[in-house]
Protein backbone atom coordinates (compact mmCIF):
# COMPACT_ATOMS: atom_id res chain seq x y z
CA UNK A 1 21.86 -8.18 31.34
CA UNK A 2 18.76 -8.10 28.91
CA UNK A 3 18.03 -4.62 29.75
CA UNK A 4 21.06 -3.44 28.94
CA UNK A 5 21.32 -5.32 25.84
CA UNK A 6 18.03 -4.36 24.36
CA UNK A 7 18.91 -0.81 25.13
CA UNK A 8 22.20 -0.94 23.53
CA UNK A 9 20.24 -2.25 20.90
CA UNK A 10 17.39 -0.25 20.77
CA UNK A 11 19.62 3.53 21.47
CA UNK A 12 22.11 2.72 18.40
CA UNK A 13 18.57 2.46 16.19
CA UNK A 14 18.98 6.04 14.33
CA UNK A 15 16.11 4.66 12.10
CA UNK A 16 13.55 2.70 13.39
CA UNK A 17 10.30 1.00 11.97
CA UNK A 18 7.34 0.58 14.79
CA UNK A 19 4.28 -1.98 13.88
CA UNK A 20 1.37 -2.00 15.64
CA UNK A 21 -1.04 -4.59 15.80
CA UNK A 22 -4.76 -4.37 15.50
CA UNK A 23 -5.84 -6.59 18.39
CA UNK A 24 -3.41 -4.19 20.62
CA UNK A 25 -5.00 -0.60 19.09
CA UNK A 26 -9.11 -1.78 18.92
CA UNK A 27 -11.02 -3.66 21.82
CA UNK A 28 -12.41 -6.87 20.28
CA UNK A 29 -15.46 -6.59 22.24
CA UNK A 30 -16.65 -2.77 21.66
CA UNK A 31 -14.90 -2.35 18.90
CA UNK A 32 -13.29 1.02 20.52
CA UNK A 33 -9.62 2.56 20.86
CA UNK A 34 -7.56 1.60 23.84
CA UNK A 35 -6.44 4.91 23.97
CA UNK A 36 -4.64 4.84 26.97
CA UNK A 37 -2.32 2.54 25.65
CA UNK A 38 -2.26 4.76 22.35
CA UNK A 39 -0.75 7.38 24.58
CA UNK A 40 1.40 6.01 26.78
CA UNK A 41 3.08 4.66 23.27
CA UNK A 42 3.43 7.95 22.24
CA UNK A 43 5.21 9.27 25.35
CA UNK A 44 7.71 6.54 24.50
CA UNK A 45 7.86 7.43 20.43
CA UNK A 46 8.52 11.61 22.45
CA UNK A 47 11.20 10.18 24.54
CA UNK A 48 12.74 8.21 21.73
CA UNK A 49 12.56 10.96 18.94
CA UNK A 50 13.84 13.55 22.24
CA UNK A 51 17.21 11.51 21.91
CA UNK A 52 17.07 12.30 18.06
CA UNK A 53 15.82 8.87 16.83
CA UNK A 54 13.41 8.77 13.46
CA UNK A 55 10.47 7.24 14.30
CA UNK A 56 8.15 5.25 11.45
CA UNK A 57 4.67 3.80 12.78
CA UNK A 58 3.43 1.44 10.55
CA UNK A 59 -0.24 0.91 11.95
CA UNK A 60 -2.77 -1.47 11.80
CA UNK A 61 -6.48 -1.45 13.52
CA UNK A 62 -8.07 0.55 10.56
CA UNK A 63 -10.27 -2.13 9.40
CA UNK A 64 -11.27 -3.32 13.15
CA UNK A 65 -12.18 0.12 13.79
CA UNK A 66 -14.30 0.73 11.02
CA UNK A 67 -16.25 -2.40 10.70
CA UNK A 68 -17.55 -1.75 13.98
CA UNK A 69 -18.57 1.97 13.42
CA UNK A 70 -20.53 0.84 10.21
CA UNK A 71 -21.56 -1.98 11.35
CA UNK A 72 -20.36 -5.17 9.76
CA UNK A 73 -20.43 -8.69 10.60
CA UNK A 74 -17.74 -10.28 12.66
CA UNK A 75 -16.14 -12.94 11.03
CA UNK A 76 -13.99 -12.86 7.65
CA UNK A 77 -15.11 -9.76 5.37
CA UNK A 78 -15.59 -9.61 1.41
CA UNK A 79 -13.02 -7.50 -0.28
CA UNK A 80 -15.60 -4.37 -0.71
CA UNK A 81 -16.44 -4.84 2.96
CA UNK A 82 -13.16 -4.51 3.92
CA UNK A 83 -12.09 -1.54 2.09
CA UNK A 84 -15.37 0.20 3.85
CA UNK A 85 -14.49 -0.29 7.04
CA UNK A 86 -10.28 0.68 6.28
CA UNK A 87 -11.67 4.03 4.83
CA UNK A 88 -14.12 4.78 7.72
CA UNK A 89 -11.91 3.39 10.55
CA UNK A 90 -8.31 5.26 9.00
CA UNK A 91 -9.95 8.97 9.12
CA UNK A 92 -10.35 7.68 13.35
CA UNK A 93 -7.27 6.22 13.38
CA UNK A 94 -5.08 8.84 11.61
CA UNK A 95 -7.14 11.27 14.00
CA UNK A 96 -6.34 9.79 17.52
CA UNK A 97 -2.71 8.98 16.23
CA UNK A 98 -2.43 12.58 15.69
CA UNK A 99 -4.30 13.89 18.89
CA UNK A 100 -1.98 11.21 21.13
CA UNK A 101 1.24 12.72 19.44
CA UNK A 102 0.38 16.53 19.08
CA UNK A 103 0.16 16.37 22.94
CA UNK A 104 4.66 15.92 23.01
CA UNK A 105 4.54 18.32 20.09
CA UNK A 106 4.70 15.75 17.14
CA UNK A 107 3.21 16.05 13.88
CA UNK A 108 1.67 12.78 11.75
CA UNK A 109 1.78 12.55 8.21
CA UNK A 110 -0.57 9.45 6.68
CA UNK A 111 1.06 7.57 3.86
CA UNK A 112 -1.38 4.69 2.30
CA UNK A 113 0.81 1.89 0.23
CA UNK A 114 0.04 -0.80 -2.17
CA UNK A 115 2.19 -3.26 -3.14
CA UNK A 116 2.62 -1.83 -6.20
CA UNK A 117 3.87 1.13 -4.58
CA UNK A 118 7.03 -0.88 -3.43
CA UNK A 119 7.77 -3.53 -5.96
CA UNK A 120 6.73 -0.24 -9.31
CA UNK A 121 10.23 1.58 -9.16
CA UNK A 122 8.88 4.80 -9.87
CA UNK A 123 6.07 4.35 -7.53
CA UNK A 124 9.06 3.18 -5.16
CA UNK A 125 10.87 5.90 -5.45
CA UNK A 126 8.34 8.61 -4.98
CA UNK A 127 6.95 6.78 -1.71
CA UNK A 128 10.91 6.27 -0.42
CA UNK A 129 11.56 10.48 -1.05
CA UNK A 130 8.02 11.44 0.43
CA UNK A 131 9.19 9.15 3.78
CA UNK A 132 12.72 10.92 3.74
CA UNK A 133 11.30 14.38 3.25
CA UNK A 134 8.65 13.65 6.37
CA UNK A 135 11.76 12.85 8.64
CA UNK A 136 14.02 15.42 7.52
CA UNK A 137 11.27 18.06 8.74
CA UNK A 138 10.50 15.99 11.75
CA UNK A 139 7.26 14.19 11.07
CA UNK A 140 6.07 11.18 11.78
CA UNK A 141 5.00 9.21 8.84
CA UNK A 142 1.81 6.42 9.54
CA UNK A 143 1.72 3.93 6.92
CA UNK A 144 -0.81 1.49 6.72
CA UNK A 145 -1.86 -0.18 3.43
CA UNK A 146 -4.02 1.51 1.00
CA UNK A 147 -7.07 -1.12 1.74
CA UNK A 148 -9.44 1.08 0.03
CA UNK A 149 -8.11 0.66 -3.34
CA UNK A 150 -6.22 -2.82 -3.27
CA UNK A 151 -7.24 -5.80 -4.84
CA UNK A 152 -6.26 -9.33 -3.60
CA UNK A 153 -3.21 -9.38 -6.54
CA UNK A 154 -1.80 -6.18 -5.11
CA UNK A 155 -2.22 -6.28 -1.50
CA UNK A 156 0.72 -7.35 1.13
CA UNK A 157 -1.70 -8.78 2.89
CA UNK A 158 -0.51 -8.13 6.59
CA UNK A 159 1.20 -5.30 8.19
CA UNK A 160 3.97 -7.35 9.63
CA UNK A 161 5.23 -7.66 5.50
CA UNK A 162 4.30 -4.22 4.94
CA UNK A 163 6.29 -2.86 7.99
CA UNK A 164 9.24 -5.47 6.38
CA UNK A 165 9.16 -3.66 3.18
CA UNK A 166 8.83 -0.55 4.40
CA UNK A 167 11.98 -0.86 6.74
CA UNK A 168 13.99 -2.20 4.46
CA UNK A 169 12.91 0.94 1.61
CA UNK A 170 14.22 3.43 3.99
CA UNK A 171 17.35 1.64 4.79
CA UNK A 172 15.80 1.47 8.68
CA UNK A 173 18.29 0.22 11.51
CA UNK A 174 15.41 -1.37 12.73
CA UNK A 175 11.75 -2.93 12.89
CA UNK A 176 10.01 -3.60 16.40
CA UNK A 177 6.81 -5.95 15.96
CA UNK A 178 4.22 -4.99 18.53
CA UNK A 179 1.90 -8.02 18.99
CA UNK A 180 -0.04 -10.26 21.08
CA UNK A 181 2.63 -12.90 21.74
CA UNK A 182 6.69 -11.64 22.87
CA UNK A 183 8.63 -13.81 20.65
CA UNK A 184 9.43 -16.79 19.06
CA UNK A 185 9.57 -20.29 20.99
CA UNK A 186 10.38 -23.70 19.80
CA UNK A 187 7.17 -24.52 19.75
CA UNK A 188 3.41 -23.43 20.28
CA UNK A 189 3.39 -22.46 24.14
CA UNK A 190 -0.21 -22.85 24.01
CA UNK A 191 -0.03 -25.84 22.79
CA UNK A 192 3.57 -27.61 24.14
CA UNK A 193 4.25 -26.48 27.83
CA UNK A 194 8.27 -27.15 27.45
CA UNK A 195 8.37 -24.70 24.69
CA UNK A 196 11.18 -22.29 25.16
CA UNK A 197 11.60 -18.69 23.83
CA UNK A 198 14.23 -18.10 21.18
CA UNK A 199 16.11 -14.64 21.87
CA UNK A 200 17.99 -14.46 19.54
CA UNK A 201 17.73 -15.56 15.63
CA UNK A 202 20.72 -14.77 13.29
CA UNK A 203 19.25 -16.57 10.17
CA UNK A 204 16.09 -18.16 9.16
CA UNK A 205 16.84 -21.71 8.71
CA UNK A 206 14.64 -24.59 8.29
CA UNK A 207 14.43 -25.33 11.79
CA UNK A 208 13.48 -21.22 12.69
CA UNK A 209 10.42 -21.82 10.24
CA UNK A 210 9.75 -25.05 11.46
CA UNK A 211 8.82 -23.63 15.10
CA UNK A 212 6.09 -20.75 13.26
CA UNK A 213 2.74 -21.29 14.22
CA UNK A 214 -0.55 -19.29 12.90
CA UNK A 215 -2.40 -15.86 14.39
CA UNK A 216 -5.49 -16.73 15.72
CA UNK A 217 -7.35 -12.95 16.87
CA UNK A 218 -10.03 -12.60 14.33
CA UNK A 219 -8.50 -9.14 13.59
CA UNK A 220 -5.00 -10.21 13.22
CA UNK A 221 -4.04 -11.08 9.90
CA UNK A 222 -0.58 -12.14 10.71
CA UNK A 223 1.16 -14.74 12.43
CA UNK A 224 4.46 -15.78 13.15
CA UNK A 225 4.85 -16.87 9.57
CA UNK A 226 4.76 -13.84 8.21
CA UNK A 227 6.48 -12.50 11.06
CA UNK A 228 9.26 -14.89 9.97
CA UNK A 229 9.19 -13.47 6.26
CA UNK A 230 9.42 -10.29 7.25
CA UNK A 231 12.89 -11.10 9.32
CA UNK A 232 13.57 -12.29 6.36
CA UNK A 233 13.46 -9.31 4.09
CA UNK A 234 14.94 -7.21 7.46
CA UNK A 235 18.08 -9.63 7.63
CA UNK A 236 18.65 -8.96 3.78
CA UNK A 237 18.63 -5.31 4.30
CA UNK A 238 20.91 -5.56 6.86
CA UNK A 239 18.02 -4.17 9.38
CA UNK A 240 17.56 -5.74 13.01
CA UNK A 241 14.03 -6.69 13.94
CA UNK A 242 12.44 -7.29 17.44
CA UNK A 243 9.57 -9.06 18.26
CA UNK A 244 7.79 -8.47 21.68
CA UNK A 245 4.65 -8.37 23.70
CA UNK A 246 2.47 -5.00 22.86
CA UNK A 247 -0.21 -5.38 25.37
CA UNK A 248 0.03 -3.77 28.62
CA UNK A 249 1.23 -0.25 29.60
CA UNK A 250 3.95 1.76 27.66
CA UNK A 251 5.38 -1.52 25.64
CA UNK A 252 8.44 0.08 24.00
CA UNK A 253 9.23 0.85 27.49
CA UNK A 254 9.21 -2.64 28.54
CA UNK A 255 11.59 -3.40 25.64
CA UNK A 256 14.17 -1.05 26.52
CA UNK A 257 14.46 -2.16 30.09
CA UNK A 258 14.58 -6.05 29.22
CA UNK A 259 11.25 -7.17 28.35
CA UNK A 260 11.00 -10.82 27.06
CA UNK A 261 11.35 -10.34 22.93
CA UNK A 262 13.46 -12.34 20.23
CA UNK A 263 15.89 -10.71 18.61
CA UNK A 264 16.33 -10.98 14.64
CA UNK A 265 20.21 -9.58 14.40
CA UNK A 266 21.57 -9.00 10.75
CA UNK A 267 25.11 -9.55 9.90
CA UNK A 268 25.34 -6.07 8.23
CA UNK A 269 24.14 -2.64 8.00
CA UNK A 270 21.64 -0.93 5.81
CA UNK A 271 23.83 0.82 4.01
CA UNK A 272 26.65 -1.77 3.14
CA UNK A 273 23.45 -3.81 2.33
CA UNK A 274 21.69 -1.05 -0.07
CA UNK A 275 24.80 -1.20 -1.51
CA UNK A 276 25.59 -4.25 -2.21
CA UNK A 277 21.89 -4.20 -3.87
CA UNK A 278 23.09 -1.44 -6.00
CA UNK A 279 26.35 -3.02 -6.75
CA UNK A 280 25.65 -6.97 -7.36
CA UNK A 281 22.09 -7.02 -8.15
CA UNK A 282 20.33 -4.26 -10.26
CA UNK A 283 21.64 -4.37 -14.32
CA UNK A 284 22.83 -1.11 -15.23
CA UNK A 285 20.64 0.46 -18.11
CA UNK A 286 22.82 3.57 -18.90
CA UNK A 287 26.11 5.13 -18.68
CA UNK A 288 27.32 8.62 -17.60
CA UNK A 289 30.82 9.86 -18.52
CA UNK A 290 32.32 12.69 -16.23
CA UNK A 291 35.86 14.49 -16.19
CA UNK A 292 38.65 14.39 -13.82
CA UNK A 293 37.43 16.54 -11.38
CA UNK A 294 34.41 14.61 -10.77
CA UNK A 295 36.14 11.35 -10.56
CA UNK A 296 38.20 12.74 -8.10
CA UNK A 297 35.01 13.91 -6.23
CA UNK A 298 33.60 10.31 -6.58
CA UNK A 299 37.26 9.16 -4.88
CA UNK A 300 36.49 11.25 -1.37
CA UNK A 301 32.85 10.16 -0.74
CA UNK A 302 31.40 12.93 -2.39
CA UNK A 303 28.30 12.82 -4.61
CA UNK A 304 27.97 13.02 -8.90
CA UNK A 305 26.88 16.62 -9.67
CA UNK A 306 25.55 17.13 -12.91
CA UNK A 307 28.52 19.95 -13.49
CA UNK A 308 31.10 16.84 -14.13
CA UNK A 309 29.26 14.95 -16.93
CA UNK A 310 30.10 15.28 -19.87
CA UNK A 311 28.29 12.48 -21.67
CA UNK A 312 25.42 10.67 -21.21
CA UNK A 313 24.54 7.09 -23.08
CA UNK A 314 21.66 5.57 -23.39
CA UNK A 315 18.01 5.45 -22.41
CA UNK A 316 16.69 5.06 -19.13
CA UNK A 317 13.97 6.72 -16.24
CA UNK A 318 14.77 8.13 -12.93
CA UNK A 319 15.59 5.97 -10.08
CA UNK A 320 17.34 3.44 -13.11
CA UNK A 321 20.71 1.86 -12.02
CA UNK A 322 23.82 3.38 -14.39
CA UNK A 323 27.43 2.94 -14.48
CA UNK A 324 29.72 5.94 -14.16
CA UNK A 325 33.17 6.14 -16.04
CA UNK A 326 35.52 8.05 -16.77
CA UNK A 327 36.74 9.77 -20.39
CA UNK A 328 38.94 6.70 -21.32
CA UNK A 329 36.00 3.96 -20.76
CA UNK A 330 36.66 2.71 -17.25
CA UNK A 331 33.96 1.71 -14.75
CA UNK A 332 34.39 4.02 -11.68
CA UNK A 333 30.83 3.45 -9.83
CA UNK A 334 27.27 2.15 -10.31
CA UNK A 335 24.71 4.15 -8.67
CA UNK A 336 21.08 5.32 -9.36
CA UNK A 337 20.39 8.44 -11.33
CA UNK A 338 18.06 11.14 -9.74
CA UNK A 339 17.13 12.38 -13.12
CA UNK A 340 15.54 10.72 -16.44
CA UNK A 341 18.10 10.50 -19.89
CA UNK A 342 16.20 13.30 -21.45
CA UNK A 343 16.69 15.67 -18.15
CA UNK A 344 20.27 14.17 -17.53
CA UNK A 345 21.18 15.35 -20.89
CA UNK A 346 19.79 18.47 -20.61
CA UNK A 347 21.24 19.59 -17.15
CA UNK A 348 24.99 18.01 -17.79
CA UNK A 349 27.71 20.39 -17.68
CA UNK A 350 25.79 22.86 -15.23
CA UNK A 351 26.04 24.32 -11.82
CA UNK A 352 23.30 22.93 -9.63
CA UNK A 353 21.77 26.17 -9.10
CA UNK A 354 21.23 26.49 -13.14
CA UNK A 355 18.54 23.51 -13.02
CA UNK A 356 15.53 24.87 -12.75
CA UNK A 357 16.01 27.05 -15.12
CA UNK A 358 17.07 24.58 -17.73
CA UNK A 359 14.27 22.13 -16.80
CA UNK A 360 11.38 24.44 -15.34
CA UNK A 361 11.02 22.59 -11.83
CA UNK A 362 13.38 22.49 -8.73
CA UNK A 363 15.31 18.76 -8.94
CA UNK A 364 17.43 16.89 -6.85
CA UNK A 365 21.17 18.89 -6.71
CA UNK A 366 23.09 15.47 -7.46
CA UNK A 367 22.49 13.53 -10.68
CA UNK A 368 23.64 10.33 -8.33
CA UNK A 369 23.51 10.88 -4.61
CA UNK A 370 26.30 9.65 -2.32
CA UNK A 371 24.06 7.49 -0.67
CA UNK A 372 23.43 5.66 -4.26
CA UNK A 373 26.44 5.18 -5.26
CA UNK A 374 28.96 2.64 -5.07
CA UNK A 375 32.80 2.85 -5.97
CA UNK A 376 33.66 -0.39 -8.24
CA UNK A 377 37.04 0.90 -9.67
């Protein structure tokens, strides 16, 4: 029955978020790639993307790699030793990612992120359509955090947060946690022999945290803590999230055919929770006004072209939440604007195909997209 379940699960995923660990990528001895298990994952991430799932890696084992090729102590490294060994060990990582996946006839794309990039909204936004634009043609994007250039005050600090934020940027159905241990139990099993596994988790309570304990692999920076506070940020987004064993043969595998894991189940969807964000939680900073044919539009599901505005209020940037109304004043929707108030002004009135001449580059075709927009009347 858990086969089955983790494969209903894991097939209804259109979007899904992968994290590798480092202690499953990089030997802790040698310091060298197990890349057999790097490419028996990526006959999985084939299979899975054959059946028309998106596929996001979100990949540690940079630094563990590199330390070792240059040479650095074991143990806990400064801040400038660490960003040495991320930028020498990503160019190998990056690299055997690629060669592993170009073998099923997969192309990588590398995407470094701070955590600037995901809490600066223009920053935010530029990183969220670069991601889109990768899986629309295909790609697969490999995100790993931008160690080379992070300072402790900007940093995520562990890929298990990272993978979180990332997941719950693209709207992701879900996020599977590779690691060293398969799930949560009630208590330390190394520790406390009657400790059970957890398999499923609907909310973090006080009693979920209570059972966390801490990462011990010296090139781990995680632990179930953080793993915890990334289910966190998943559950708000309305994104499921799996952890489970990584180590051994083909582990996504495993998980589809009822490997021990603990579920993390959210009550809703991505969408109805991007939303809801969109709706209830970011303060509106403009207004647009559009006709009657574009409220009608709005009605069947359709997206705000820039050919029904006729007014635009205010000041804001793109990627800025605005309210939509109508001629007479009423609040029809609150969505985010693709364009800034100086280009939104500019372009209103006009067919879509009329905006690059009016603003000398190639924009989005909707001043709001569909997908950022929500009906309030």
């Amino acid at each position: 029955m858990t086969g089955n379940l983790n494969r209903k699960r894991i097939v209804a995923a259109k979007r899904v978020v992968i994290k590798i660990g480092s202690i499953l990528l990089v030997d802790g001895k040698s310091g060298r790639l197990h890349r057999d298990w790097l490419e028996a994952l990526a006959k999985d991430i084939a299979e899975w993307r054959a059946r028309g799932q998106e596929i996001i890696l979100v990949s540690s084992g940079a630094v563990a790699l590199g330390r070792r090729y240059l040479d650095l102590k074991q143990g806990e490294l400064r801040l400038e030793e660490k960003q040495a060994a991320a930028a020498a060990g990503m160019v190998r990582l990056s690299h055997a990612y690629q060669e592993t996946l170009e073998q099923h006839g997969l192309n990588v794309a590398q995407i470094l992120l701070t955590l600037d990039d995901s809490e600066d909204r223009r920053r935010y936004l530029n990183a969220r359509s670069t991601i889109s634009m990768l899986l629309e043609v295909g790609a697969i994007p490999l995100i790993n955090e931008n160690d080379t250039v992070a300072t402790d005050e900007i940093r995520f600090g562990d890929n298990d947060r990272l993978a979180a934020r990332v997941a719950a940027m693209m709207s992701a159905d879900m996020l599977i946690l590779l690691s060293d241990i398969d799930g949560l139990y009630t208590a330390d099993p190394s520790e406390d022999k009657s400790a059970k596994l957890v398999p499923e988790i609907t909310e973090i309570t006080p009693g979920v945290e209570a059972m966390a304990g801490q990462a011990i692999a010296s090139d781990s920076s995680g632990g179930m803590p953080t793993k915890l506070t990334a289910a966190k940020q998943c559950l708000s987004a309305g994104c499921h999230m799996v952890i489970c064993k990584g180590r051994g043969t083909a582990p996504l595998s495993a998980l589809e055919q009822g490997g021990t894991c603990s579920w993390f189940i959210a009550s809703g969807n991505p969408q109805t929770a991007r939303k809801r964000w969109i709706a209830g939680t970011l303060q509106p900073v403009g207004t647009i006004i559009i006709d009657s044919g574009a409220k009608t539009a709005l009605g069947e599901g359709k997206s705000l072209l820039p050919a029904g505005i006729i007014d635009v209020e205010g000041e804001f940037e793109r990627g800025d939440a605005l309210t939509v109304k109508s001629i007479d004043g009423q609040e029809i929707a609150r969505g985010l604007c693709a364009y800034s108030s100086a280009d939104a002004r500019r372009i209103m009135g006009y067919k879509t195909d009329e905006i690059e001449g009016l603003l000398g580059y190639r924009g989005r075709d909707e001043m709001i997209h569909r997908d950022d927009l929500v009906i309030t009347q």
